[in-house]
PDB file of N, CA and C in Angstrom:
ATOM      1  N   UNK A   1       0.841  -1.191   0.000  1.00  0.00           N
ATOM      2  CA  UNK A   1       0.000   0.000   0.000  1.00  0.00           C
ATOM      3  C   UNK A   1       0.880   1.245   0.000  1.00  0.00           C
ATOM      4  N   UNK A   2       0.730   2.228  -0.698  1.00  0.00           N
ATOM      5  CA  UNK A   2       1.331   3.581  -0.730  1.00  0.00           C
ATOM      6  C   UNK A   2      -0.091   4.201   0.374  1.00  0.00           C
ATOM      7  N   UNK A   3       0.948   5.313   0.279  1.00  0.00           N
ATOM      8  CA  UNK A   3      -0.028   6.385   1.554  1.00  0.00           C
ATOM      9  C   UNK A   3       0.880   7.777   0.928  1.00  0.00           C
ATOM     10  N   UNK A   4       0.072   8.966   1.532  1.00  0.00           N
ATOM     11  CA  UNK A   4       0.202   9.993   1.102  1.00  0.00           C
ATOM     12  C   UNK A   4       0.317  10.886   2.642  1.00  0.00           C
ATOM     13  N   UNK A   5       0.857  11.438   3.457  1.00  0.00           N
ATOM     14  CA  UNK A   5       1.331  11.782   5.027  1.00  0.00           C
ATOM     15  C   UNK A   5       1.423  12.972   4.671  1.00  0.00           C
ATOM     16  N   UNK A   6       1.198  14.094   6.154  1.00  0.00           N
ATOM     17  CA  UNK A   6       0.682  15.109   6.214  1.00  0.00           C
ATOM     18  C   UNK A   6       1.063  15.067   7.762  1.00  0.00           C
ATOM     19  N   UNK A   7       2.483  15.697   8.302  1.00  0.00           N
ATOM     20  CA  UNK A   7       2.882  15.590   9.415  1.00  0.00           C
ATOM     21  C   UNK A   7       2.635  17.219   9.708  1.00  0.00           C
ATOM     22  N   UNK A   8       2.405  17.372  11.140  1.00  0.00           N
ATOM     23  CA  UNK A   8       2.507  18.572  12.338  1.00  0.00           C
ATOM     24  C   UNK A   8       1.934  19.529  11.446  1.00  0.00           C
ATOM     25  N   UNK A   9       0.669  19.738  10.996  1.00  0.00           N
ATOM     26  CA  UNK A   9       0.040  20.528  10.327  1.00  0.00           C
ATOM     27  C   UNK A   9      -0.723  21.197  11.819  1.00  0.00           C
ATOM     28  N   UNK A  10      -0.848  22.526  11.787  1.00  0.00           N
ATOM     29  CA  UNK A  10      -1.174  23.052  12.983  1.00  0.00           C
ATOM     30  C   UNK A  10      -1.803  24.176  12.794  1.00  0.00           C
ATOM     31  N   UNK A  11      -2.987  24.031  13.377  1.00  0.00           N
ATOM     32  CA  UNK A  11      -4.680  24.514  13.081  1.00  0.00           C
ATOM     33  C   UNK A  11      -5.483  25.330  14.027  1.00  0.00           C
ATOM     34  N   UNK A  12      -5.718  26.110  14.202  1.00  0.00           N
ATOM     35  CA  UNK A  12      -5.915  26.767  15.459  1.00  0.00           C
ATOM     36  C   UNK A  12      -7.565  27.018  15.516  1.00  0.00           C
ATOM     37  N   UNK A  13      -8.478  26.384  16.541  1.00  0.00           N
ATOM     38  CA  UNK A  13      -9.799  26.185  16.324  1.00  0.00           C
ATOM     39  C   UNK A  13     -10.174  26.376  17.808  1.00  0.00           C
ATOM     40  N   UNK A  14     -11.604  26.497  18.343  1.00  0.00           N
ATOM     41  CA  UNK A  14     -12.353  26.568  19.382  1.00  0.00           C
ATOM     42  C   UNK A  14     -12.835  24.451  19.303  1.00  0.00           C
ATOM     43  N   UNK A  15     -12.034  24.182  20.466  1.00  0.00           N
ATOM     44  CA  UNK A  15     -12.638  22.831  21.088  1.00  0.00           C
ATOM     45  C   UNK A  15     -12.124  22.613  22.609  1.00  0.00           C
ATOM     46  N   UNK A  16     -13.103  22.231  23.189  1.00  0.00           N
ATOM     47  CA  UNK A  16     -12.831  21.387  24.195  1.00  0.00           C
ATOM     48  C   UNK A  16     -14.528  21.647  24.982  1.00  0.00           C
ATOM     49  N   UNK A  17     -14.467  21.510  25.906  1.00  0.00           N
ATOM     50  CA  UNK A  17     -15.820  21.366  27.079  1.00  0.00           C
ATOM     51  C   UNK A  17     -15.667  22.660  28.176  1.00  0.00           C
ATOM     52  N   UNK A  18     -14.466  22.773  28.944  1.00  0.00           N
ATOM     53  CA  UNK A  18     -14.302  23.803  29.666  1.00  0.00           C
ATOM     54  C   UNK A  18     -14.790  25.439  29.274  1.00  0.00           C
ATOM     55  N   UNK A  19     -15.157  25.991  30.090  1.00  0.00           N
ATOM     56  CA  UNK A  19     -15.337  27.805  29.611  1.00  0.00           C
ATOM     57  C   UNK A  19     -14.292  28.328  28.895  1.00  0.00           C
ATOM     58  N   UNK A  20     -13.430  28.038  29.676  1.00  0.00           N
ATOM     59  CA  UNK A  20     -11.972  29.150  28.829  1.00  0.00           C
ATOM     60  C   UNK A  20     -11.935  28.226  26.995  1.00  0.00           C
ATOM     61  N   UNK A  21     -12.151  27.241  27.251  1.00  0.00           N
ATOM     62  CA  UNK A  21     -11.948  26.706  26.077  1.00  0.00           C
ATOM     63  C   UNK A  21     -13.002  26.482  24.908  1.00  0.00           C
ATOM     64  N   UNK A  22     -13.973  27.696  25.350  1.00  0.00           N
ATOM     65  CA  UNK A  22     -14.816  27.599  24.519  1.00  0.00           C
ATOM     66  C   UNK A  22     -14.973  29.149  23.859  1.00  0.00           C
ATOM     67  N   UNK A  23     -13.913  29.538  24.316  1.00  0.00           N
ATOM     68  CA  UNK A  23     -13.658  31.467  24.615  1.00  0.00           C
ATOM     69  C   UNK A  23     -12.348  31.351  23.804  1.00  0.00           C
ATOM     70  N   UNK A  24     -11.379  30.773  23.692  1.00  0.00           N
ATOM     71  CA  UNK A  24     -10.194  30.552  22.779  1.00  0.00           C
ATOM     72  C   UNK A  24      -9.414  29.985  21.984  1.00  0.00           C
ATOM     73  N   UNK A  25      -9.180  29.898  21.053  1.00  0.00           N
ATOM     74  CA  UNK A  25      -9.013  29.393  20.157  1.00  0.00           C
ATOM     75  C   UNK A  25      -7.729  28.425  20.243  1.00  0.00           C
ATOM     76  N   UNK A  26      -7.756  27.379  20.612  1.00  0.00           N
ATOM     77  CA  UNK A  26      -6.260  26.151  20.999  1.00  0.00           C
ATOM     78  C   UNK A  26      -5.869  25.971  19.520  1.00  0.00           C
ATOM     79  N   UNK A  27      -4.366  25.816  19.453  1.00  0.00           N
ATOM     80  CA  UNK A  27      -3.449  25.660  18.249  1.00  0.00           C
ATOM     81  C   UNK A  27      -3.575  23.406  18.456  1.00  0.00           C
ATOM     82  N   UNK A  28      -4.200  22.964  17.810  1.00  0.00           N
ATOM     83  CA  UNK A  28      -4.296  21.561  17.577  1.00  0.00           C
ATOM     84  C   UNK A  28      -3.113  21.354  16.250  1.00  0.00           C
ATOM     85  N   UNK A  29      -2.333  19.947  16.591  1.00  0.00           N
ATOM     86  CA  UNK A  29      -1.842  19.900  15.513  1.00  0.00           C
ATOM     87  C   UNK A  29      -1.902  18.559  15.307  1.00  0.00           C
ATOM     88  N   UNK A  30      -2.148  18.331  13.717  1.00  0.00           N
ATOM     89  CA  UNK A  30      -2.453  17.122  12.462  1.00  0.00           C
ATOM     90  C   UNK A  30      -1.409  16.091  12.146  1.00  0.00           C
ATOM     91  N   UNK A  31      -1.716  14.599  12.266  1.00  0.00           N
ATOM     92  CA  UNK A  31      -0.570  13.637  11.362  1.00  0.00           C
ATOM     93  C   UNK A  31      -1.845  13.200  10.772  1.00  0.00           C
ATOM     94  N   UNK A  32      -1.732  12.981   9.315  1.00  0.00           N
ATOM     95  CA  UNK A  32      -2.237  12.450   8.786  1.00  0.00           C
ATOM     96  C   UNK A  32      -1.663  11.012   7.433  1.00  0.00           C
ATOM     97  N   UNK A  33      -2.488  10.180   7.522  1.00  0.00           N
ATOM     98  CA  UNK A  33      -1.769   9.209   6.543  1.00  0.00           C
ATOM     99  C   UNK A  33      -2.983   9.050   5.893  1.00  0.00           C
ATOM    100  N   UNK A  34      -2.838   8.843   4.142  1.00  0.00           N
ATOM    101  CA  UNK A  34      -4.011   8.856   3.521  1.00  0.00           C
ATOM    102  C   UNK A  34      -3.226   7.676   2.476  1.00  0.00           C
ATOM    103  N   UNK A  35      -4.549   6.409   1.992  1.00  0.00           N
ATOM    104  CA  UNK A  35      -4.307   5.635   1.245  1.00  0.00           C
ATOM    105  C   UNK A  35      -4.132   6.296  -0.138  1.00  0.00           C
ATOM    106  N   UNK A  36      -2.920   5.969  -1.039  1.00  0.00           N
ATOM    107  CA  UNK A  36      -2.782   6.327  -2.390  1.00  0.00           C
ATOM    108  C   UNK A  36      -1.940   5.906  -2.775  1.00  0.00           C
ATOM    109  N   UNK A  37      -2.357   5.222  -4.313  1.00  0.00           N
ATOM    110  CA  UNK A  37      -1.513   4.544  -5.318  1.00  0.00           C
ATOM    111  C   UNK A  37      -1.105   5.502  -6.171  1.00  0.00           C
ATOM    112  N   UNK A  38       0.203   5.448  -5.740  1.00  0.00           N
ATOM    113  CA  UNK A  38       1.156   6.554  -6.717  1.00  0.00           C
ATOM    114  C   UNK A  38       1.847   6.101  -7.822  1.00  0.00           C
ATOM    115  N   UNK A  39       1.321   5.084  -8.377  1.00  0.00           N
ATOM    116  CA  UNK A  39       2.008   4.218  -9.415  1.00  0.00           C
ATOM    117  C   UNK A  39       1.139   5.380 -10.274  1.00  0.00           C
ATOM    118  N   UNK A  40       0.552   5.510 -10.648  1.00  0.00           N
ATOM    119  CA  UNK A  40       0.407   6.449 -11.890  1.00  0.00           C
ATOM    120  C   UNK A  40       0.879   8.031 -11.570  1.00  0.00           C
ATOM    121  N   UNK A  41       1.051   8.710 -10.830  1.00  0.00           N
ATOM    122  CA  UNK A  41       1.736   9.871 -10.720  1.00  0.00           C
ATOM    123  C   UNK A  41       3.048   9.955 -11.021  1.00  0.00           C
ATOM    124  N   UNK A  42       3.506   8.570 -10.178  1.00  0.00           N
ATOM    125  CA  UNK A  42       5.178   8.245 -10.686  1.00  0.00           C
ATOM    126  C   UNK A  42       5.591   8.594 -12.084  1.00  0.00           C
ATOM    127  N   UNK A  43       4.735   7.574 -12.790  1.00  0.00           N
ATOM    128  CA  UNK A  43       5.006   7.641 -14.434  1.00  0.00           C
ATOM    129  C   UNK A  43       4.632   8.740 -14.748  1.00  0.00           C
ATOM    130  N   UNK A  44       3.500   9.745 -14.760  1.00  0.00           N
ATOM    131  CA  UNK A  44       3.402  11.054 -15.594  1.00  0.00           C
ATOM    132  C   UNK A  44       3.899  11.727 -15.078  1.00  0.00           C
ATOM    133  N   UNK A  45       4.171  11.731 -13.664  1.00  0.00           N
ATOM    134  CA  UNK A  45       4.902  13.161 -12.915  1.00  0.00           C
ATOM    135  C   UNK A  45       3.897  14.307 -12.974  1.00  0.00           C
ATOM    136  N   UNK A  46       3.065  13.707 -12.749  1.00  0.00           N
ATOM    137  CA  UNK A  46       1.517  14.833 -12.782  1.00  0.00           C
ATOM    138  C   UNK A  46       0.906  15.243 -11.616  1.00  0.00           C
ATOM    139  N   UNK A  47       0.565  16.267 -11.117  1.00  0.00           N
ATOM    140  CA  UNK A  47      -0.360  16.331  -9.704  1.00  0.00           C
ATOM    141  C   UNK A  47      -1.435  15.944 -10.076  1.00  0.00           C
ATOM    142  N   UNK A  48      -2.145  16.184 -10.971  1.00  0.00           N
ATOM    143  CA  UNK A  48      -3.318  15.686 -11.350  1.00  0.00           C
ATOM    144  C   UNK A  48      -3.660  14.134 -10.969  1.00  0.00           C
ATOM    145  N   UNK A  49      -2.684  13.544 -11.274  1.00  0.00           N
ATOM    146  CA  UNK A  49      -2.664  11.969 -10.834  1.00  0.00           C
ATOM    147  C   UNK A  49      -2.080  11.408  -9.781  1.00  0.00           C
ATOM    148  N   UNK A  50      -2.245  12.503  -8.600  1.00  0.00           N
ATOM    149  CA  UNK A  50      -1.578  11.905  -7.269  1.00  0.00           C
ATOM    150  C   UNK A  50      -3.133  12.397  -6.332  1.00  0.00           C
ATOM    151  N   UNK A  51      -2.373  12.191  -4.631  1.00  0.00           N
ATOM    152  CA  UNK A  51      -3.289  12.768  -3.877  1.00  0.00           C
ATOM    153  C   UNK A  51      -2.433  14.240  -3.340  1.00  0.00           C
ATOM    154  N   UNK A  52      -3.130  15.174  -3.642  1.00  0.00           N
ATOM    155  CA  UNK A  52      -2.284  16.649  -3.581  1.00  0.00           C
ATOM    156  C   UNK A  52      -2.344  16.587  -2.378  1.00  0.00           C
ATOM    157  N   UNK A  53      -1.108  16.251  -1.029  1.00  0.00           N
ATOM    158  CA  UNK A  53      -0.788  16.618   0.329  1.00  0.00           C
ATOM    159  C   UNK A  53      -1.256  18.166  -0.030  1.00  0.00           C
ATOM    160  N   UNK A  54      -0.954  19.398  -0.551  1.00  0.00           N
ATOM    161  CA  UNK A  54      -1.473  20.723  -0.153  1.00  0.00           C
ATOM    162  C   UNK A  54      -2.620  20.719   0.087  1.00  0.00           C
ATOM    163  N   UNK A  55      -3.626  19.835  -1.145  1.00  0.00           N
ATOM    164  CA  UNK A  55      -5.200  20.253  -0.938  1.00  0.00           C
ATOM    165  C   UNK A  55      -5.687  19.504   0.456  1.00  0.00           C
ATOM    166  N   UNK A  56      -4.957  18.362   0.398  1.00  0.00           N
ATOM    167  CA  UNK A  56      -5.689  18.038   2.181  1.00  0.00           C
ATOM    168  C   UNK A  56      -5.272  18.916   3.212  1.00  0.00           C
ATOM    169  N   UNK A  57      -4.366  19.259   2.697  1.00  0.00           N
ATOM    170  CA  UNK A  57      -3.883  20.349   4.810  1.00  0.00           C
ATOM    171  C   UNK A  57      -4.432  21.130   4.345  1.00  0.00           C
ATOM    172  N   UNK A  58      -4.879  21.970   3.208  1.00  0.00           N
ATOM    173  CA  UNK A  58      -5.511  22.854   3.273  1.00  0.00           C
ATOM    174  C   UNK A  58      -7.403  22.308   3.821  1.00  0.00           C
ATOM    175  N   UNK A  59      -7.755  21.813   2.847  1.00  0.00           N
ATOM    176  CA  UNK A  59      -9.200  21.161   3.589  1.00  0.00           C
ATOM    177  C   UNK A  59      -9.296  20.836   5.062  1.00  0.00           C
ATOM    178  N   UNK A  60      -8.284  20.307   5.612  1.00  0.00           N
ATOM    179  CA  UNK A  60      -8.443  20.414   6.758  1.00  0.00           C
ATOM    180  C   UNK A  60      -8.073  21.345   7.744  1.00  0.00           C
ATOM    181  N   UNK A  61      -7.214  22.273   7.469  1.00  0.00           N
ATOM    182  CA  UNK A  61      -7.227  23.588   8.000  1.00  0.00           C
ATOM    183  C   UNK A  61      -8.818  24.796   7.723  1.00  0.00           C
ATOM    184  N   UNK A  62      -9.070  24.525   6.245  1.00  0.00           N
ATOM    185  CA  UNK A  62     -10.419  25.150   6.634  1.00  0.00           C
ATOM    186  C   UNK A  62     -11.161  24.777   7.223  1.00  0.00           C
ATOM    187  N   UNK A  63     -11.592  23.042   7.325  1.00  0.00           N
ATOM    188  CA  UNK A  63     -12.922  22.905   8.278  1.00  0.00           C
ATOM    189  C   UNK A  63     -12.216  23.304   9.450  1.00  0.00           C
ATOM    190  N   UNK A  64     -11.508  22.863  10.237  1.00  0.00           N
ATOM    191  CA  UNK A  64     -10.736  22.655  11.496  1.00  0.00           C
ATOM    192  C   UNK A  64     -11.104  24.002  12.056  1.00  0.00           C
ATOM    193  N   UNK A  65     -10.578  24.883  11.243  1.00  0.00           N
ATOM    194  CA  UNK A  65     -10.604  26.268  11.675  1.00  0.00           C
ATOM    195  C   UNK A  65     -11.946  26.855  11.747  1.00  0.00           C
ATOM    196  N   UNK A  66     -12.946  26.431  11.040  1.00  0.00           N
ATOM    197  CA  UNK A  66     -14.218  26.935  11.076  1.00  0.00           C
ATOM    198  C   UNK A  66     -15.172  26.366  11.916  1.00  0.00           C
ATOM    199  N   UNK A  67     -14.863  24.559  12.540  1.00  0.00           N
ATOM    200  CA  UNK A  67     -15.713  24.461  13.247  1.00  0.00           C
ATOM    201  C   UNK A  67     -15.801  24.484  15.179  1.00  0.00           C
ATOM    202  N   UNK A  68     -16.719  23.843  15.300  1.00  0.00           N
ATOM    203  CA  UNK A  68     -16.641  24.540  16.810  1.00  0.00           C
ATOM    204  C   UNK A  68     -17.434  23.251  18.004  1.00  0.00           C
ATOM    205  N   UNK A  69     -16.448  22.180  17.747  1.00  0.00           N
ATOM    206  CA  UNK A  69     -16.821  21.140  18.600  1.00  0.00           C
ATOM    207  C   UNK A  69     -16.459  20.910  20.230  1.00  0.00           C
ATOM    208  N   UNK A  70     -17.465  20.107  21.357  1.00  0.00           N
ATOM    209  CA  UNK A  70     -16.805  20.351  22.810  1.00  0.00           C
ATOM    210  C   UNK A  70     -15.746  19.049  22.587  1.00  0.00           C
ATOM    211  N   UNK A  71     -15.936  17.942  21.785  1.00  0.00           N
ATOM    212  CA  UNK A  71     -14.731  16.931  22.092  1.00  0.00           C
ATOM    213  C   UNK A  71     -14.005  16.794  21.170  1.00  0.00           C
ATOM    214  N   UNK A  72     -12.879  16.737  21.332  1.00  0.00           N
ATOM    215  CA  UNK A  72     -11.911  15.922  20.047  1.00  0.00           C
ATOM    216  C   UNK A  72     -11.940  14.874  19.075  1.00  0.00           C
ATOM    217  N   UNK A  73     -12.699  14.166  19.892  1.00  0.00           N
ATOM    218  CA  UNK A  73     -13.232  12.699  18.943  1.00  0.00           C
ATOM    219  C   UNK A  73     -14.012  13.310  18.058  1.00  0.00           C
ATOM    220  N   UNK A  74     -15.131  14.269  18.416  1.00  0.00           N
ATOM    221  CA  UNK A  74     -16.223  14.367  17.407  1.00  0.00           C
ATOM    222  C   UNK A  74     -15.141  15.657  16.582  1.00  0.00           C
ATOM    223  N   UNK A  75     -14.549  15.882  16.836  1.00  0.00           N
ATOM    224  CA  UNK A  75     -13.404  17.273  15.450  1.00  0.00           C
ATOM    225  C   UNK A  75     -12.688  15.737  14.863  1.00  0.00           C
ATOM    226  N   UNK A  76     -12.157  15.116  15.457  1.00  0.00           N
ATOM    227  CA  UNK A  76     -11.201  13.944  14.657  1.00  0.00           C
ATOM    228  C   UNK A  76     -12.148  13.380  13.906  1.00  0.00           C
ATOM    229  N   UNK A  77     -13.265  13.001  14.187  1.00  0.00           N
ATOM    230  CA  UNK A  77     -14.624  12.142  12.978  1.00  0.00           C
ATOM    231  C   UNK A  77     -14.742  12.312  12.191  1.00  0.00           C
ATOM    232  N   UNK A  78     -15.491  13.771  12.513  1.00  0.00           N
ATOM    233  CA  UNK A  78     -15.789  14.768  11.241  1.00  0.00           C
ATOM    234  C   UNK A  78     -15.056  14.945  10.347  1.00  0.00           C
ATOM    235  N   UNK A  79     -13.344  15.314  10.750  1.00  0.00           N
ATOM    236  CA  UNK A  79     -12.498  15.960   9.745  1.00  0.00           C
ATOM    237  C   UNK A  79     -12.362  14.592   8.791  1.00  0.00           C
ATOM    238  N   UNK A  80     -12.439  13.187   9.837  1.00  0.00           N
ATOM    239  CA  UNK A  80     -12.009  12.271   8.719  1.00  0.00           C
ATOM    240  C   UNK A  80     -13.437  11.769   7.748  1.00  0.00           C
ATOM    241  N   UNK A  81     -14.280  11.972   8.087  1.00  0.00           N
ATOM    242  CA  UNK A  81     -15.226  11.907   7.115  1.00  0.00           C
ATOM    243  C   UNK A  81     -15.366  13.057   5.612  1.00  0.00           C
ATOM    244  N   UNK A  82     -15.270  14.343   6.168  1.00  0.00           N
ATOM    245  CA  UNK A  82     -15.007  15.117   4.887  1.00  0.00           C
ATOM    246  C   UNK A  82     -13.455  14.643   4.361  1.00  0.00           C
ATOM    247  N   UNK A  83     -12.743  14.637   4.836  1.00  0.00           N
ATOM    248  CA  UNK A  83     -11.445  13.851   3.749  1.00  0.00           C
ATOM    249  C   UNK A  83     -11.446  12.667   2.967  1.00  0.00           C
ATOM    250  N   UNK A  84     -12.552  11.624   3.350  1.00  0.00           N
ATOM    251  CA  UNK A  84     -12.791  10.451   2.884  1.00  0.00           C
ATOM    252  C   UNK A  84     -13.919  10.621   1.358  1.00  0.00           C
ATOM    253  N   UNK A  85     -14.599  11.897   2.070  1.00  0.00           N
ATOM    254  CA  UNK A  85     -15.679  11.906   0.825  1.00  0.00           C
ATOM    255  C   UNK A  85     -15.435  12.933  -0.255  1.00  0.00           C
ATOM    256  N   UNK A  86     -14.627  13.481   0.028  1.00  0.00           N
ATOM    257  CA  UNK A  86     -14.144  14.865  -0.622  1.00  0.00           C
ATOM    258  C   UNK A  86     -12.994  14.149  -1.842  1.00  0.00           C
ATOM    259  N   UNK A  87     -11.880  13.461  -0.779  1.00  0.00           N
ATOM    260  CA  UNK A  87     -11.237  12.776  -2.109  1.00  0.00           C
ATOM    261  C   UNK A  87     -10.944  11.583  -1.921  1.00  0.00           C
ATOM    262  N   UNK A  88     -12.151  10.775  -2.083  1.00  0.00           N
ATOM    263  CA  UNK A  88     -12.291   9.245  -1.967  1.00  0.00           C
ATOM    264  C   UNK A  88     -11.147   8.481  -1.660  1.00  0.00           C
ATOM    265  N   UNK A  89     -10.645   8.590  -0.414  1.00  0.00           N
ATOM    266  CA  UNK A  89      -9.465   7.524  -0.161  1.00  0.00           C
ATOM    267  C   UNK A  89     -10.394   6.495   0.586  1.00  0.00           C
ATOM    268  N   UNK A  90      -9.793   5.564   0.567  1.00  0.00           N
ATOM    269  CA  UNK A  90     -10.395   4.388   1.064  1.00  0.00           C
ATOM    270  C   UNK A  90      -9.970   3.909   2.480  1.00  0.00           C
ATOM    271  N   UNK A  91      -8.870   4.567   2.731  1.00  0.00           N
ATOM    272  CA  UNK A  91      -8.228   4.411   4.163  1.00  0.00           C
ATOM    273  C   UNK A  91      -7.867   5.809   5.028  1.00  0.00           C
ATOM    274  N   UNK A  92      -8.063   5.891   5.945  1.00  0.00           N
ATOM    275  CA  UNK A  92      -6.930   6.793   6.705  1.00  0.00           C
ATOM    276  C   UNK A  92      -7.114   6.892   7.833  1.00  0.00           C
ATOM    277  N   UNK A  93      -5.919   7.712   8.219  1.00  0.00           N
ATOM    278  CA  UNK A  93      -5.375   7.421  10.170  1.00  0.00           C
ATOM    279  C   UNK A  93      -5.516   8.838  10.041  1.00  0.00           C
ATOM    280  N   UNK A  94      -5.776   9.259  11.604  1.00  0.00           N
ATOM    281  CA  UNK A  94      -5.627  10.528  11.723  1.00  0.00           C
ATOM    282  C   UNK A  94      -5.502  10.624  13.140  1.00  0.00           C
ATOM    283  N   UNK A  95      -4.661  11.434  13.323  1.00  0.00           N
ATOM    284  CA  UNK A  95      -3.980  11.933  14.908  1.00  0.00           C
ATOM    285  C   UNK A  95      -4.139  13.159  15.185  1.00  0.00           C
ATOM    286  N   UNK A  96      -4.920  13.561  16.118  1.00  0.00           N
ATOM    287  CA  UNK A  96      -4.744  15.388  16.663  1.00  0.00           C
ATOM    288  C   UNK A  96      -4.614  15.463  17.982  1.00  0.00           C
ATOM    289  N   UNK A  97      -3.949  15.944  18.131  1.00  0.00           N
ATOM    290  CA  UNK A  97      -3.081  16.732  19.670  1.00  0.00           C
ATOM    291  C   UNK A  97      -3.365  17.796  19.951  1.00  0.00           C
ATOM    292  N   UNK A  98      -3.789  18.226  21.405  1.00  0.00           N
ATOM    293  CA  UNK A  98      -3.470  19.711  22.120  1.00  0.00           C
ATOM    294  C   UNK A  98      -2.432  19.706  22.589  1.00  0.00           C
ATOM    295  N   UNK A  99      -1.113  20.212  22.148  1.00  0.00           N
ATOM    296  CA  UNK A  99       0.053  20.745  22.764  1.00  0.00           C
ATOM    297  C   UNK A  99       0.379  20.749  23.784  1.00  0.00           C
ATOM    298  N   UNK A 100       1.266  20.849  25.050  1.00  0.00           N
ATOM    299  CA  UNK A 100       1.467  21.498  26.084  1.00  0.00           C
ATOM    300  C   UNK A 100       0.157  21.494  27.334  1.00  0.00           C
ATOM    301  N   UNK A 101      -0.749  19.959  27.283  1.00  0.00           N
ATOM    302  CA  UNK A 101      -1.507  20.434  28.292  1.00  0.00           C
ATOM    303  C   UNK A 101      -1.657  19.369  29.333  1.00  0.00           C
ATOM    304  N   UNK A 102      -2.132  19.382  30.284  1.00  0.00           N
ATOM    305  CA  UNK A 102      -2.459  18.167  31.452  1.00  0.00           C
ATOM    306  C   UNK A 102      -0.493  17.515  31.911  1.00  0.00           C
ATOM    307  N   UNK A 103       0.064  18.475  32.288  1.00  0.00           N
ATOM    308  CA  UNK A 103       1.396  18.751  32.637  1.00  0.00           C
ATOM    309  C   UNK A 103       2.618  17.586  31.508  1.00  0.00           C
ATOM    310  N   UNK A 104       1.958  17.253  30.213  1.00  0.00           N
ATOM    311  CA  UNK A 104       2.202  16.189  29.123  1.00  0.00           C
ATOM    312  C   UNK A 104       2.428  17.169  27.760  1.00  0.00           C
ATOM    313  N   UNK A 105       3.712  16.677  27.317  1.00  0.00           N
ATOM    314  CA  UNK A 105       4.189  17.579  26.212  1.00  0.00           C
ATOM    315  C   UNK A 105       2.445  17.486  24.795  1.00  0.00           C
ATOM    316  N   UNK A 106       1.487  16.711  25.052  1.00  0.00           N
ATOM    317  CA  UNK A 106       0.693  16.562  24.321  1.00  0.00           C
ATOM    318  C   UNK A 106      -0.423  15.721  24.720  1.00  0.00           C
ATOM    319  N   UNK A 107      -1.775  15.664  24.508  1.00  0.00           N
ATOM    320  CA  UNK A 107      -2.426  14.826  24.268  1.00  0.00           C
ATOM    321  C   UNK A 107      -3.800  14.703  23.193  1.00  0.00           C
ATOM    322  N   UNK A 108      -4.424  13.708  23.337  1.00  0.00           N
ATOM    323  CA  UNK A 108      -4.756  13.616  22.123  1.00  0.00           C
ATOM    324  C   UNK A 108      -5.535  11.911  21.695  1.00  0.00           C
ATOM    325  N   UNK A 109      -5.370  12.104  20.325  1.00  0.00           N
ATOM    326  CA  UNK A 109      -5.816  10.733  19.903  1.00  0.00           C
ATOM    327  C   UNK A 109      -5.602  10.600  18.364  1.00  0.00           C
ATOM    328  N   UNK A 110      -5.809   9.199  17.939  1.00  0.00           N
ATOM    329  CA  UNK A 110      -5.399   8.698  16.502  1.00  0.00           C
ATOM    330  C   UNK A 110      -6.776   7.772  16.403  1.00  0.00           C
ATOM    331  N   UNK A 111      -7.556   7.875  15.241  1.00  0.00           N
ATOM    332  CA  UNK A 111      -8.865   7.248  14.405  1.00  0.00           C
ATOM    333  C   UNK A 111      -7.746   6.471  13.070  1.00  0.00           C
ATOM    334  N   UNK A 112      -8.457   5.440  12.745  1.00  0.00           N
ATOM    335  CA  UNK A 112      -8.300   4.872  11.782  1.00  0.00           C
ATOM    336  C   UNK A 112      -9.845   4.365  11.068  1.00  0.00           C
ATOM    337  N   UNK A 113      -9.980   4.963  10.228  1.00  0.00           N
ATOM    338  CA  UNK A 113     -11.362   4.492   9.198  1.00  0.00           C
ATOM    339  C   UNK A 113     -11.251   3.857   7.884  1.00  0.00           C
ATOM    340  N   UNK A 114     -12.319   3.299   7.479  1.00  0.00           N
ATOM    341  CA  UNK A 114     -11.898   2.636   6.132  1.00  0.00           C
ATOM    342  C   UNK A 114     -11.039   1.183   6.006  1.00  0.00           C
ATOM    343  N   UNK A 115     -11.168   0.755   4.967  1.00  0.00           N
ATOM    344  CA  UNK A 115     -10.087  -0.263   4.799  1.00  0.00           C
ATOM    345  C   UNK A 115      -8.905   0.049   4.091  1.00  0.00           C
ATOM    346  N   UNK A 116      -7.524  -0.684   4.471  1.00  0.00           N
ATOM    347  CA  UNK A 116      -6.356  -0.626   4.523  1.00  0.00           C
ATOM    348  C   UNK A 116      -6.101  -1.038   3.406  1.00  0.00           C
ATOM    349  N   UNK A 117      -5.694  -0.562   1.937  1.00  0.00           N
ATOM    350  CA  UNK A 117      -5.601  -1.175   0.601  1.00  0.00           C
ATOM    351  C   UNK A 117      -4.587  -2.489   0.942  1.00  0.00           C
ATOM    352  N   UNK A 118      -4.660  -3.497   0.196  1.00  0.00           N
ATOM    353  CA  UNK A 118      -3.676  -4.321   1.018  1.00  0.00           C
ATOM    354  C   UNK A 118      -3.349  -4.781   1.898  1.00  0.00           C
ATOM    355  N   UNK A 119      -3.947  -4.685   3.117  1.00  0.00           N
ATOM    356  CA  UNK A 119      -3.443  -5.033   4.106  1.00  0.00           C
ATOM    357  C   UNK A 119      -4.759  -5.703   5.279  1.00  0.00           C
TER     358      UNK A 119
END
């Protein structure tokens, strides 16, 4: 299986449950791994025939940034559902972190949806 990765992309959105955290905007940051067969991009050397890493960090920097969830799970769902339907991958992992909190350089969580081409 090829995959297409999208490391420490960092998004700054309103989430969590607490007051203050519904008042400011936390810097969350993105790993993403997306299923893609790059056997045809290889040969043309085309973006057209790959999965454009820009257009996903960008898609997911716009929703991310626009929406306004109390848990992480339900921002990690969501984001991986519009990435799945937007540009039909059939697999992907996704990891988001709050930085610097609960005296832990990070915490957070990783979703995996879809099936694993191959595997």
């Amino acid at each position: 299986m090829d995959s297409v990765f999208v490391r420490g992309l960092r998004v700054a959105a309103i989430v969590g449950i607490l007051p203050w955290e519904r008042r400011v905007r936390q810097t969350l940051v993105f790993d993403l791994e997306l299923a893609a067969d790059v056997t045809r991009a290889a040969a043309s050397d085309a973006i057209a025939d790959t999965l454009d890493y820009q257009a996903v960090s960008h898609r997911v920097s716009d929703f991310v940034g626009a929406s306004d969830f109390g848990l992480l799970e339900t921002l990690a769902e969501r984001t991986v559902q519009v990435l799945m339907d937007e540009f039909h991958v059939p697999w992907l992992r996704l990891s988001v972190s709050k930085p610097n909190r609960c005296g832990a350089a990070a915490v957070g969580l990783t979703i995996e949806r879809g099936a694993r081409p191959g595997g």
